[in-house]
C-alpha atoms as a PDB file:
ATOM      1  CA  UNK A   1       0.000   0.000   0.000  1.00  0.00           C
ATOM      2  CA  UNK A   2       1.494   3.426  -1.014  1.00  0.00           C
ATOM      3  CA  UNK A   3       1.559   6.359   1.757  1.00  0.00           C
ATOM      4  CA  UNK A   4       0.070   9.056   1.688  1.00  0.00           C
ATOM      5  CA  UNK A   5       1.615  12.190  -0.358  1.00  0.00           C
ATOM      6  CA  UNK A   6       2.957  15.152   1.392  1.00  0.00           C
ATOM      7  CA  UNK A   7       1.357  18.560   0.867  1.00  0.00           C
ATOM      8  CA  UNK A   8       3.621  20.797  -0.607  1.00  0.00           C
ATOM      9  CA  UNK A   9       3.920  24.243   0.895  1.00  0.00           C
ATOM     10  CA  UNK A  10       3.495  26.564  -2.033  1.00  0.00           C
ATOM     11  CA  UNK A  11       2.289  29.879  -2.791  1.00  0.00           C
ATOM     12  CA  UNK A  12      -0.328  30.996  -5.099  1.00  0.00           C
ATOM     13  CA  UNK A  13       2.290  32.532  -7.790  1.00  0.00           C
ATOM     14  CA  UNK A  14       3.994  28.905  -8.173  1.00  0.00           C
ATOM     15  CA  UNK A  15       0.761  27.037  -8.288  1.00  0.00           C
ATOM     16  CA  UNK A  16      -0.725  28.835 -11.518  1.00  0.00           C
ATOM     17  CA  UNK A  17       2.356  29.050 -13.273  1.00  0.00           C
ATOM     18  CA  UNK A  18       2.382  25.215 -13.123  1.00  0.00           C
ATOM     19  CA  UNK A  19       1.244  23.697 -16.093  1.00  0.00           C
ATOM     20  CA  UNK A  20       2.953  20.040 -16.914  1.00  0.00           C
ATOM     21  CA  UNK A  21       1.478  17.122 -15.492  1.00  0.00           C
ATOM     22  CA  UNK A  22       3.071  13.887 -15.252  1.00  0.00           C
ATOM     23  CA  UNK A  23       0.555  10.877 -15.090  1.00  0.00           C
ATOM     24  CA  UNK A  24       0.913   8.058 -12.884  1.00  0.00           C
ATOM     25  CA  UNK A  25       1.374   3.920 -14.167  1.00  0.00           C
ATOM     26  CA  UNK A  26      -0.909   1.213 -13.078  1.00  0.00           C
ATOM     27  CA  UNK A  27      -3.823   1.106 -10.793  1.00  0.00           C
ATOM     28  CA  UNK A  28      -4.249   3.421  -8.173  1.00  0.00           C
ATOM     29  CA  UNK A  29      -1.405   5.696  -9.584  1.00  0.00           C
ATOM     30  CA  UNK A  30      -1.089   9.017  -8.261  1.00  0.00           C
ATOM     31  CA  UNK A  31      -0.978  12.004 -10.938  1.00  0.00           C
ATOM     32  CA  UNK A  32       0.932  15.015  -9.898  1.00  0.00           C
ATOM     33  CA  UNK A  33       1.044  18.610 -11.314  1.00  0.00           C
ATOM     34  CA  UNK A  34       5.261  19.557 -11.853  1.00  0.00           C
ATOM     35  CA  UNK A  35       5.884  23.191 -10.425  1.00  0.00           C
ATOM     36  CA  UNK A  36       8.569  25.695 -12.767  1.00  0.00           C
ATOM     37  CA  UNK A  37      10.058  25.234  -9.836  1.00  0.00           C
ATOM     38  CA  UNK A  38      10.557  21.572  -9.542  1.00  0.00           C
ATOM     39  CA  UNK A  39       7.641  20.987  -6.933  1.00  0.00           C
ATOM     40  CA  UNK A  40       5.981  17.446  -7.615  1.00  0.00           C
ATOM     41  CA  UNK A  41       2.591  18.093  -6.088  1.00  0.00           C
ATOM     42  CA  UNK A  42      -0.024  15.847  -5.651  1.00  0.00           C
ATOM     43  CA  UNK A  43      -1.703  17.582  -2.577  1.00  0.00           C
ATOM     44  CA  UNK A  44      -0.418  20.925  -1.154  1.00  0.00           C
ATOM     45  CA  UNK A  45      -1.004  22.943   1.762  1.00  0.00           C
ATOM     46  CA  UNK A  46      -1.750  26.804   1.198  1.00  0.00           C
ATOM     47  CA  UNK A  47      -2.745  29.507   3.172  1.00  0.00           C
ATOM     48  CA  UNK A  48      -4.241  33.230   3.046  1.00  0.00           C
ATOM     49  CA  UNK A  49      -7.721  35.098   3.015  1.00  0.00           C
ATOM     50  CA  UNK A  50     -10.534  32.231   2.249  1.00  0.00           C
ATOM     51  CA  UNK A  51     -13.492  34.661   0.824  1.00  0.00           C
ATOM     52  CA  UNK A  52     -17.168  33.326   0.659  1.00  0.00           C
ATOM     53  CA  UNK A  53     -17.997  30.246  -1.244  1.00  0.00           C
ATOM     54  CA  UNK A  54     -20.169  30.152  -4.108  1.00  0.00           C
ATOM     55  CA  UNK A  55     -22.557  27.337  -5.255  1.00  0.00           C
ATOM     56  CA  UNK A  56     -22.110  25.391  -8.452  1.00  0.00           C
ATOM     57  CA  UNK A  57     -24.922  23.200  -9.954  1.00  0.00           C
ATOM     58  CA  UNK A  58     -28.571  23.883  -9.279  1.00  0.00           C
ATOM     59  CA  UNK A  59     -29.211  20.766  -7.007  1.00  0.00           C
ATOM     60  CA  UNK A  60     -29.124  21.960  -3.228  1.00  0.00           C
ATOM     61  CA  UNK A  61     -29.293  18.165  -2.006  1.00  0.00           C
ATOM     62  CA  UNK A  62     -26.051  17.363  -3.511  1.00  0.00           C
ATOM     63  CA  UNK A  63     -24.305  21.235  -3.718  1.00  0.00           C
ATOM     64  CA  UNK A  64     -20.654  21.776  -4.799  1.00  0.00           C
ATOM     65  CA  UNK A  65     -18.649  24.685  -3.811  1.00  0.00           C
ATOM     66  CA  UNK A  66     -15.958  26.856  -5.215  1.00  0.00           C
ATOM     67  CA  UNK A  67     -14.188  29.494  -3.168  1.00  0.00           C
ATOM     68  CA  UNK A  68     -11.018  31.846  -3.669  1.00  0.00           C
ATOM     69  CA  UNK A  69      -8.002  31.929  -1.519  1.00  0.00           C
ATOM     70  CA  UNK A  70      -5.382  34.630  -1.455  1.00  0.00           C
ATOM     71  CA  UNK A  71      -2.210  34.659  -0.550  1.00  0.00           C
ATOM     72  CA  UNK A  72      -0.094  38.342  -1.333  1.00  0.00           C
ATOM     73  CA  UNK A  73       1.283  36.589  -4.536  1.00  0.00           C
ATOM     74  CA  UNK A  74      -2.218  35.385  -6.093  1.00  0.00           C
ATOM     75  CA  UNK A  75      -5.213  33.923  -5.772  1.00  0.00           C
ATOM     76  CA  UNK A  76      -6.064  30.160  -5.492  1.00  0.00           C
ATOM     77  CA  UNK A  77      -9.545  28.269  -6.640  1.00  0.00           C
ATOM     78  CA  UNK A  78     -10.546  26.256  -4.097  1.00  0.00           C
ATOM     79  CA  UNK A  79     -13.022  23.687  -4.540  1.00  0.00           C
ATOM     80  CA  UNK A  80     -14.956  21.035  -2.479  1.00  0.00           C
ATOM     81  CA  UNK A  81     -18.534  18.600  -2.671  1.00  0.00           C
ATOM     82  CA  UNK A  82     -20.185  16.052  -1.289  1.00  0.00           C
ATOM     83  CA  UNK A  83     -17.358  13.654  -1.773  1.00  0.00           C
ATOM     84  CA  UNK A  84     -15.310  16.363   0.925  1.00  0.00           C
ATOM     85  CA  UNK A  85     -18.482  16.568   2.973  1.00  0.00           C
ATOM     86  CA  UNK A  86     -16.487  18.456   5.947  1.00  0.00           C
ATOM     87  CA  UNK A  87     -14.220  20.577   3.744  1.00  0.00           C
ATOM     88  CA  UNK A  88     -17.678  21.325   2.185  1.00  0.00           C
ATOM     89  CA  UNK A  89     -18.934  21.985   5.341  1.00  0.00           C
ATOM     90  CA  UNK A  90     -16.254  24.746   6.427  1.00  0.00           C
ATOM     91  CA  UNK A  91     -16.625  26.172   3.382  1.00  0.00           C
ATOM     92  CA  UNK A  92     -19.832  26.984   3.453  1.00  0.00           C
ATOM     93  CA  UNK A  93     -19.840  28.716   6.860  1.00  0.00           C
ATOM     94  CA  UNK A  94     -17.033  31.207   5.443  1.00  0.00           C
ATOM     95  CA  UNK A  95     -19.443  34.261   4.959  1.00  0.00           C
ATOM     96  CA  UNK A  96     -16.835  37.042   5.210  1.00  0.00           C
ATOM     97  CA  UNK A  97     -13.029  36.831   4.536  1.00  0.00           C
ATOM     98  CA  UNK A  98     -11.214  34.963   6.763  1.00  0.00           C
ATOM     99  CA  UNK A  99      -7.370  33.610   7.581  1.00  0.00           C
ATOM    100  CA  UNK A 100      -7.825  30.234   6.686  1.00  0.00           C
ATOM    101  CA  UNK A 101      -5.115  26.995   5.605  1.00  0.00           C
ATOM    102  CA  UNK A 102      -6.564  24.879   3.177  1.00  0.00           C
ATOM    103  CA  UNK A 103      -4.990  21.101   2.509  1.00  0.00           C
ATOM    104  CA  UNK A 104      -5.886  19.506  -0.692  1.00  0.00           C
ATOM    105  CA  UNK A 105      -4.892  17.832  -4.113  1.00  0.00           C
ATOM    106  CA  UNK A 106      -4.210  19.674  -7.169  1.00  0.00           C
ATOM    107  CA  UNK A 107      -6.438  19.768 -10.395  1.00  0.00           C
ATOM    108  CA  UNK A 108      -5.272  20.825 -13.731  1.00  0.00           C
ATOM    109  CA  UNK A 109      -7.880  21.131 -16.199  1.00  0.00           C
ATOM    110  CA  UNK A 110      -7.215  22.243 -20.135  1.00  0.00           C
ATOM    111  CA  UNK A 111     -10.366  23.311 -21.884  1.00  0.00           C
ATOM    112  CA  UNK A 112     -10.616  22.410 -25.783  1.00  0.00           C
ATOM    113  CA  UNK A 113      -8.881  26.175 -26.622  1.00  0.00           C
ATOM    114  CA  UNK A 114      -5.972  24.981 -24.268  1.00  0.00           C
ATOM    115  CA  UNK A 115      -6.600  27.494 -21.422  1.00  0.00           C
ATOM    116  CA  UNK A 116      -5.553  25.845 -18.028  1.00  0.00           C
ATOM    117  CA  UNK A 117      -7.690  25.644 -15.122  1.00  0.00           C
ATOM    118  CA  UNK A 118      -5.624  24.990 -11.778  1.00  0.00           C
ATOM    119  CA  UNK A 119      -7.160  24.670  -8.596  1.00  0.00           C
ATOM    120  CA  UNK A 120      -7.073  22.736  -5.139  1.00  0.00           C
ATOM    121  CA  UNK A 121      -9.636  19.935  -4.494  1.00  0.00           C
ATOM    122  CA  UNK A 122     -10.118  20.504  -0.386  1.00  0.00           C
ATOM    123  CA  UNK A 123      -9.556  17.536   1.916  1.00  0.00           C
ATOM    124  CA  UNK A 124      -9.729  20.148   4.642  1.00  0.00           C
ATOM    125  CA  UNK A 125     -10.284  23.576   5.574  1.00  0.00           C
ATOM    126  CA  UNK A 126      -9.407  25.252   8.878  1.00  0.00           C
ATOM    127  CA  UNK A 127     -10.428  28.818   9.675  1.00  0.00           C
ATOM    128  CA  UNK A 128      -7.437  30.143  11.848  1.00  0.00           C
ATOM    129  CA  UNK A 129      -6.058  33.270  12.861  1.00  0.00           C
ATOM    130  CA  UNK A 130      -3.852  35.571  10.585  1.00  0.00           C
ATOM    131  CA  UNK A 131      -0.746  34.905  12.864  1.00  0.00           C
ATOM    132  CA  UNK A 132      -0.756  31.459  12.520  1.00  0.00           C
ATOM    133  CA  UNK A 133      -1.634  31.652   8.317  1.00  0.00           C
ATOM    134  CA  UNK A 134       1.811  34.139   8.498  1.00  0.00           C
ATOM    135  CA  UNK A 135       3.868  31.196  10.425  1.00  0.00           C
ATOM    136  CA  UNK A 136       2.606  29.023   6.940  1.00  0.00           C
ATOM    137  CA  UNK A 137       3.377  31.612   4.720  1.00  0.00           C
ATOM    138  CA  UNK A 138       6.709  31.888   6.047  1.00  0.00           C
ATOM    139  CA  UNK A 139       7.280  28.060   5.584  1.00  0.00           C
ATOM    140  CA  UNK A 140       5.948  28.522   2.360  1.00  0.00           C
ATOM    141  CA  UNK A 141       8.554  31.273   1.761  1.00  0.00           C
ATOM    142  CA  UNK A 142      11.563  29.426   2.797  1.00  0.00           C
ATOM    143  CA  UNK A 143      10.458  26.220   0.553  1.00  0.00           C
ATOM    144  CA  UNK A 144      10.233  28.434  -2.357  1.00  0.00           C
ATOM    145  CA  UNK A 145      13.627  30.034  -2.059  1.00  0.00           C
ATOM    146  CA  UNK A 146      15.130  27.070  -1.596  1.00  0.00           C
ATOM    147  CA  UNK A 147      13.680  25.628  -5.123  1.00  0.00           C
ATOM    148  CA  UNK A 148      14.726  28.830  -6.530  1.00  0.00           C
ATOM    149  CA  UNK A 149      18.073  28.318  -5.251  1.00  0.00           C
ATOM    150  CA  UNK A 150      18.058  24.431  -6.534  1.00  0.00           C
ATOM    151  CA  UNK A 151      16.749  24.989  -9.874  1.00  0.00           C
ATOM    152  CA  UNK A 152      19.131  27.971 -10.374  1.00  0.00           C
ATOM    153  CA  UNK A 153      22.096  25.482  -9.519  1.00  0.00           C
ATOM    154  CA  UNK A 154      20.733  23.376 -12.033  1.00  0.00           C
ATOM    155  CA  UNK A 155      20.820  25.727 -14.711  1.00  0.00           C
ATOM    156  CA  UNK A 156      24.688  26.596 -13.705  1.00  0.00           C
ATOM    157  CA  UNK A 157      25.890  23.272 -14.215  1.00  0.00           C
ATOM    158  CA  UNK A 158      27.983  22.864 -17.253  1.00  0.00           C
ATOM    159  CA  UNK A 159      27.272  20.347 -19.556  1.00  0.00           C
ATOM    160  CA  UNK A 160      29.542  17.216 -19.732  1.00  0.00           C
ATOM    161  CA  UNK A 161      30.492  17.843 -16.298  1.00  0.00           C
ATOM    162  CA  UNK A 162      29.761  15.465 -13.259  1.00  0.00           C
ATOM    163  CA  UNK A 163      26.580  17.168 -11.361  1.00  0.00           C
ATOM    164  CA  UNK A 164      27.883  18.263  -7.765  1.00  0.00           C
ATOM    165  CA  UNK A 165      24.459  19.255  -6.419  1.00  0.00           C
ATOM    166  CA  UNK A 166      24.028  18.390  -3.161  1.00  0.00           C
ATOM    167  CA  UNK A 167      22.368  19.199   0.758  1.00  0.00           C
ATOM    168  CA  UNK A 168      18.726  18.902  -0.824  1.00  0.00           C
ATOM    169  CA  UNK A 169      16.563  15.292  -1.180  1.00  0.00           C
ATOM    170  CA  UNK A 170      17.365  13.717  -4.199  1.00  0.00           C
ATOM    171  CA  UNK A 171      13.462  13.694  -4.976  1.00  0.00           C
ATOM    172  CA  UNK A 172      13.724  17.226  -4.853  1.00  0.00           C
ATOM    173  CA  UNK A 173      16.612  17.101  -7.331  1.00  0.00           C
ATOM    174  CA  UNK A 174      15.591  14.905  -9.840  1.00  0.00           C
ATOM    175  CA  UNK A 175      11.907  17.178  -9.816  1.00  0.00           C
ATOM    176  CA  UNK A 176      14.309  20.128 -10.257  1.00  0.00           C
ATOM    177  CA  UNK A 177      15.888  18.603 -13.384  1.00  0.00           C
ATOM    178  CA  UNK A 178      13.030  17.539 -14.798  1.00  0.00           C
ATOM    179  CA  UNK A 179      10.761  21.039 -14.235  1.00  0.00           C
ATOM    180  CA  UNK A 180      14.030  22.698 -15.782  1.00  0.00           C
ATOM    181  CA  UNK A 181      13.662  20.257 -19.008  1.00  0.00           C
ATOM    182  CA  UNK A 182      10.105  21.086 -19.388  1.00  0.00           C
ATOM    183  CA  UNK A 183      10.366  24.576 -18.342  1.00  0.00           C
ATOM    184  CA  UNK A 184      13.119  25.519 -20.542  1.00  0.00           C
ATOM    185  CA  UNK A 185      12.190  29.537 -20.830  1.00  0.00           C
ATOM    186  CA  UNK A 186      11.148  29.666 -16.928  1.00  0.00           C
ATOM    187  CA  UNK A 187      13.960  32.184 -15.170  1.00  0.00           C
ATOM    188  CA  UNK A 188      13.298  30.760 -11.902  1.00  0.00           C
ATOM    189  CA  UNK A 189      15.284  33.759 -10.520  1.00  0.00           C
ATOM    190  CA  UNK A 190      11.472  36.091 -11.358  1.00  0.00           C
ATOM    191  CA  UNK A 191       9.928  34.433  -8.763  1.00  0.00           C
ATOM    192  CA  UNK A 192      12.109  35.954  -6.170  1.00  0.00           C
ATOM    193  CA  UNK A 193       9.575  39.509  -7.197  1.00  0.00           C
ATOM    194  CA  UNK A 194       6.989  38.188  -5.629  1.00  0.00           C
ATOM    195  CA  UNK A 195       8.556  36.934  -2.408  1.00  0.00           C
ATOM    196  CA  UNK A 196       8.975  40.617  -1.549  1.00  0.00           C
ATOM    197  CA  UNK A 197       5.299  40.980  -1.245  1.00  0.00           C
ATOM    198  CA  UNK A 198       5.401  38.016   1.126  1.00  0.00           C
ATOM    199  CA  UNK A 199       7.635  39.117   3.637  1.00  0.00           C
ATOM    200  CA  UNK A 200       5.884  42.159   4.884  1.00  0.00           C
ATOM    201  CA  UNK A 201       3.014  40.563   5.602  1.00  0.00           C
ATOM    202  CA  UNK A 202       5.097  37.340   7.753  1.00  0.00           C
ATOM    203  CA  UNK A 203       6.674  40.265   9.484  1.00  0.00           C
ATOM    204  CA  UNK A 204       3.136  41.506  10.556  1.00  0.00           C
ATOM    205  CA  UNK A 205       3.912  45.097   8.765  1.00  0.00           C
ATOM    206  CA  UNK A 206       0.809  44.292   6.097  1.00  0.00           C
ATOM    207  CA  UNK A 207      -2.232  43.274   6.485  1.00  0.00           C
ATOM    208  CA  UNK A 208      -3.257  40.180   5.147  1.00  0.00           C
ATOM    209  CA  UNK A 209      -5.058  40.292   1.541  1.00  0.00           C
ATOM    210  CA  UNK A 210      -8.599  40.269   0.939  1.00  0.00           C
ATOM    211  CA  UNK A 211     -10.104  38.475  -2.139  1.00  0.00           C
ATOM    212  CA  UNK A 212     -10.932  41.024  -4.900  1.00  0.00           C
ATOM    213  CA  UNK A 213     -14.681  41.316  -5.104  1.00  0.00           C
ATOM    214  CA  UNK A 214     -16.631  39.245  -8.600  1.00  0.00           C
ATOM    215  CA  UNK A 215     -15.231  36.369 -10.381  1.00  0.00           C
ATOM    216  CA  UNK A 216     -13.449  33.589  -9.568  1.00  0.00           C
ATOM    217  CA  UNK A 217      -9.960  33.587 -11.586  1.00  0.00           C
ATOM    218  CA  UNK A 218     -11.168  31.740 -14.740  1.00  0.00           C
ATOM    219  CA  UNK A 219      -7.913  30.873 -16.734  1.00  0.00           C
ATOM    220  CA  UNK A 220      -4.118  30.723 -16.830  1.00  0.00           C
ATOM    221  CA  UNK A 221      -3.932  30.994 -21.333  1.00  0.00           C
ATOM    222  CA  UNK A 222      -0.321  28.562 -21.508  1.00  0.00           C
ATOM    223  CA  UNK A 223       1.630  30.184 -24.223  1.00  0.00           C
ATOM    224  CA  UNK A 224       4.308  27.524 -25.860  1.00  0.00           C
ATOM    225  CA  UNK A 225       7.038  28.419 -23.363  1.00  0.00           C
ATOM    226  CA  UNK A 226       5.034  29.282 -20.012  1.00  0.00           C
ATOM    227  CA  UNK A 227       7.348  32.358 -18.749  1.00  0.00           C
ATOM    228  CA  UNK A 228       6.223  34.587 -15.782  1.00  0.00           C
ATOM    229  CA  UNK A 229       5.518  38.198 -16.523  1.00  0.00           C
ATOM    230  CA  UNK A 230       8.284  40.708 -15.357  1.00  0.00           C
ATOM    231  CA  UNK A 231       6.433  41.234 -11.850  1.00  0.00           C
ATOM    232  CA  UNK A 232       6.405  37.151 -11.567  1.00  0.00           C
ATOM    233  CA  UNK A 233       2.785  37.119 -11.288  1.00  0.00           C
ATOM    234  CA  UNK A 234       0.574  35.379 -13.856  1.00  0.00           C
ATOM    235  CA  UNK A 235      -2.311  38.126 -15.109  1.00  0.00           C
ATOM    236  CA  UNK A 236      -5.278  36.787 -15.424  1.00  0.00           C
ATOM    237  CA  UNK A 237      -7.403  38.292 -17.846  1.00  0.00           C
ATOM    238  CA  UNK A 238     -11.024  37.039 -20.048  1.00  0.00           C
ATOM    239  CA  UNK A 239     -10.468  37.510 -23.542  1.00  0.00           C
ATOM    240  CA  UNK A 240     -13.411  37.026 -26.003  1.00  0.00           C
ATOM    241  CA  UNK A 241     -13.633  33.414 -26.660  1.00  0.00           C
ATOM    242  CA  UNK A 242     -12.192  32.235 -30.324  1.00  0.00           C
ATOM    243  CA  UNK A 243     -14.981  31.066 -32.720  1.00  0.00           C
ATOM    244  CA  UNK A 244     -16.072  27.514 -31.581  1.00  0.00           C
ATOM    245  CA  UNK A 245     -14.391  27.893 -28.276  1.00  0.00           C
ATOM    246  CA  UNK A 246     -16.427  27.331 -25.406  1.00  0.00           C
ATOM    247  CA  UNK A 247     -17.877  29.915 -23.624  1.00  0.00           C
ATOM    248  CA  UNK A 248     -17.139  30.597 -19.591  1.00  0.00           C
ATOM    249  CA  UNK A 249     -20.444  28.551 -18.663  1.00  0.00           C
ATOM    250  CA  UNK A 250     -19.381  25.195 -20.879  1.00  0.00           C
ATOM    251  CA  UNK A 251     -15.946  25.478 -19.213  1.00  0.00           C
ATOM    252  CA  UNK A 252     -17.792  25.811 -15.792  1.00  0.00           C
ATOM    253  CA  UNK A 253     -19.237  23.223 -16.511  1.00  0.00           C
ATOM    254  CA  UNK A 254     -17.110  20.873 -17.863  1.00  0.00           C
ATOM    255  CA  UNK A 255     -14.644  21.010 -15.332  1.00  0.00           C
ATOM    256  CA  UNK A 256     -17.983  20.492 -12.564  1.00  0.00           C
ATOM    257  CA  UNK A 257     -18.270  17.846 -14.606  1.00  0.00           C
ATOM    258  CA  UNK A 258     -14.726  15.792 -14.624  1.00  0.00           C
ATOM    259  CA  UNK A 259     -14.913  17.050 -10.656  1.00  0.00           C
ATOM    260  CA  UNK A 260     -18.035  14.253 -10.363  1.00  0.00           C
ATOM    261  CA  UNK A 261     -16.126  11.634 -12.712  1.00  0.00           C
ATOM    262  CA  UNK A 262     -12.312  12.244 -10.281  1.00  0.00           C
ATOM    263  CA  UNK A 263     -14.329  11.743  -7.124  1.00  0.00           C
ATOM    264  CA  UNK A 264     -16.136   8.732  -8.462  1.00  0.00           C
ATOM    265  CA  UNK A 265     -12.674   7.884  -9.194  1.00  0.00           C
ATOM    266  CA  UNK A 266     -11.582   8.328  -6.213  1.00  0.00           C
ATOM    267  CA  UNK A 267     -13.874   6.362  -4.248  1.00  0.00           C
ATOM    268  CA  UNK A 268     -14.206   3.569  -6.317  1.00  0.00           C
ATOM    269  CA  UNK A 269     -12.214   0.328  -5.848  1.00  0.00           C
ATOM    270  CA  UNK A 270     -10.332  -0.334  -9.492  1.00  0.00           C
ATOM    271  CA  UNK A 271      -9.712   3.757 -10.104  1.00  0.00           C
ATOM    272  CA  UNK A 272     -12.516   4.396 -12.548  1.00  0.00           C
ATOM    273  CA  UNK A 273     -15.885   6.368 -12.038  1.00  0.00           C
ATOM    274  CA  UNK A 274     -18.722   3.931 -13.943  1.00  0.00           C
ATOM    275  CA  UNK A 275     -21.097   5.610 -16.334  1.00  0.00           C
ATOM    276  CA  UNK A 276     -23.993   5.238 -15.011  1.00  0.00           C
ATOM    277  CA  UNK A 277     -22.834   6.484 -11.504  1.00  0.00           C
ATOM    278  CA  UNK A 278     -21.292   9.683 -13.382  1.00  0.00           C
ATOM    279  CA  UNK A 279     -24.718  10.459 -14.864  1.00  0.00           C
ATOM    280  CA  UNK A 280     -26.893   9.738 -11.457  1.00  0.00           C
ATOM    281  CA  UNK A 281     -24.440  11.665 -10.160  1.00  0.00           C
ATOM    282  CA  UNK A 282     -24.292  14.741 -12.680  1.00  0.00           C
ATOM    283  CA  UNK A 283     -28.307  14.414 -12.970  1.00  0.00           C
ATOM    284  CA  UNK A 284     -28.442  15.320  -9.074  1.00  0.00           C
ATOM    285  CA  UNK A 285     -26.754  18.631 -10.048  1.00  0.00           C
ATOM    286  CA  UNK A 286     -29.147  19.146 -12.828  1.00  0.00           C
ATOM    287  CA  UNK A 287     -27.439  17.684 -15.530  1.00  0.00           C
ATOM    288  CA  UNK A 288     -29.664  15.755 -18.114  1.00  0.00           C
ATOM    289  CA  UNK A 289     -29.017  12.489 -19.000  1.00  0.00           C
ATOM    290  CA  UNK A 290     -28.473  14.031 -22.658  1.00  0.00           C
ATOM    291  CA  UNK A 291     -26.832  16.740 -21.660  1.00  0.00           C
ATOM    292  CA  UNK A 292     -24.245  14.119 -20.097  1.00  0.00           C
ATOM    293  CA  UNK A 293     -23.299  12.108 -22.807  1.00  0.00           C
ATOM    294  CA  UNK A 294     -23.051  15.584 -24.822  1.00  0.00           C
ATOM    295  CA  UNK A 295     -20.363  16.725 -22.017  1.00  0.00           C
ATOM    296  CA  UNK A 296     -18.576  13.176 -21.697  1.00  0.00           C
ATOM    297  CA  UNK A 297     -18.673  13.167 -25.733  1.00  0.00           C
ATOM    298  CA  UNK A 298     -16.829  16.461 -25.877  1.00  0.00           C
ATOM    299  CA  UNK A 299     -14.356  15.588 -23.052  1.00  0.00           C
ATOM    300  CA  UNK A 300     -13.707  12.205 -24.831  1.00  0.00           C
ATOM    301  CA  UNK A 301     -13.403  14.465 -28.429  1.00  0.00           C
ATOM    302  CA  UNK A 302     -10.922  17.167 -26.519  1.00  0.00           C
ATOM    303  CA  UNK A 303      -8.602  14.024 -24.692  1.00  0.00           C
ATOM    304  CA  UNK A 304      -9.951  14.995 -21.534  1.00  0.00           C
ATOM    305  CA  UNK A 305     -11.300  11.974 -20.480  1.00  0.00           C
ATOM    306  CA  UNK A 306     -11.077   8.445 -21.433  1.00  0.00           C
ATOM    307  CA  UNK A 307     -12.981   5.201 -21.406  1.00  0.00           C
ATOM    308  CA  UNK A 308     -10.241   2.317 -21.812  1.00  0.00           C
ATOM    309  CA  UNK A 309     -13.221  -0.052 -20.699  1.00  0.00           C
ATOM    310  CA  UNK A 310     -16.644   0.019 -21.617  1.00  0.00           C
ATOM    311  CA  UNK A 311     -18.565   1.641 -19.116  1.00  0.00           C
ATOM    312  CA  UNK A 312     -15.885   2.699 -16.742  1.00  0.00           C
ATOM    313  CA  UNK A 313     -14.262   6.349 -17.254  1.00  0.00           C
ATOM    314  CA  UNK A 314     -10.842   8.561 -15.973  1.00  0.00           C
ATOM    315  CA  UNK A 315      -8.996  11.472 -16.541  1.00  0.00           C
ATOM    316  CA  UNK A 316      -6.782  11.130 -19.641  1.00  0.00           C
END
């Protein structure tokens, strides 16, 4: 039996610049989400300002819940349903922004137009006070810095020379090496910008941020080499959708609707969420039958999702 995964201490700025997944082998596998920075996250611990949840799906018996956390370099979606039935729970009393930590597993989720969607499934959620979310931001600080510091080592070494790296985990280093192979126009040196924001508020000189009032953040667009802005954070804006795109509602609910088919997944015994659970499931948020196989047809078409047996699904 495998162990559980860590959770990463990360801030928001790493998190949404993160955009290559690596896929686990065989039954059971763990997938993990590979950080610019050489993080290998499965689940990951963040922290910040949790603001109010918002309901998704139309069926209050069996709601779902997305909320925003921010930390001073970004924001975080944060997600939860009745497969996370106290993370739910907690998330729903949130009525006003609140110091909160939040432990969960990554999501990555690539619409048919290629815009990435990350956010943080909750396994829990814990309201605390803003001196004890500044003690994890400070953690989170000192883990960053010392990926920066890794994967800048990396990028030093000469070729055809024997690597010398050493005083980190060799997990650590062989994530390093591979995040600087698939992040080949990343300076990992930009994300030192946004640690400056950071460090007032772990000193206690700043207040802790407050979610921006309207929308959750909808997108991260990948371009072919994913490089920070200059100010190391990743801008998030809406543009008009290309023709035959989907719109903001289809991507809404598409990625509602591989949430219901990972925690089918999850819970099942073999690793795949079975059809006709997916659609009892989906119906109970006011998905039609119809509408179903229309959304499971298009996440097939888009390489989304798969169906390597008849009747039983999972995340390509």
């Amino acid at each position: 039996m495998t162990g559980r995964e860590p959770a990463w201490r990360v801030l928001a700025q790493e998190l949404e610049a993160s955009l290559e997944e690596e896929k686990g082998v065989g039954e059971r596998a763990a997938s993990y989400l590979l950080s610019p920075l050489g993080a290998r996250m499965n689940r990951v611990l963040v922290s910040g300002t949790l603001g109010p949840a918002e309901p998704v799906g139309r069926d209050p018996e069996n709601p779902f819940y997305r909320s925003r956390l921010v930390d001073p370099t970004g924001t975080i979606a944060v997600t939860a349903g009745g497969f996370q039935p106290r993370a739910m729970a907690t998330l729903r009393e949130v009525t006003l922004p609140t110091p909160a930590i939040v432990v969960g597993k990554v999501n990555l989720f690539r619409g048919r137009d290629g815009t990435a969607y990350v956010s943080v499934r909750a396994e829990a959620v814990r309201p605390t006070s803003a001196e004890e979310v500044r003690g994890h931001l400070a953690d989170a600080v000192d883990q960053t810095v010392e990926r920066i510091r890794l994967v800048e080592a990396i990028r030093g070494e000469v070729p055809g020379t024997e690597p010398r790296i050493v005083g980190y985990p060799a997990s650590w280093v062989r994530s390093a090496r591979e995040a600087h192979r698939r992040y080949p126009g990343v300076d990992p040196g930009t994300f030192r910008g946004a640690l400056r924001s950071v460090v007032p508020v772990v000193a206690g000189s700043a207040p802790l941020p407050m979610p921006a009032a309207g929308a959750l953040p909808t997108s991260v667009e990948p371009p072919r080499i994913p490089t920070p802005s200059p100010s190391a954070r990743i801008t998030r804006s809406v543009p008009a959708p290309p023709p035959g795109a989907p719109s903001a509602g289809e991507r809404a609910e598409e990625s509602a609707f591989l949430d219901v088919i990972d925690q089918l997944a999850d819970q099942s015994a073999d690793g795949y969420a079975d059809l006709k659970e997916v659609v009892r499931a989906a119906a109970r948020t006011g998905v039609t039958s119809q509408r179903a196989e229309e959304l499971l047809g298009r996440l097939e078409e888009s390489g989304a999702v798969e169906e390597p047996i008849v009747g039983k699904l999972r995340r390509a």
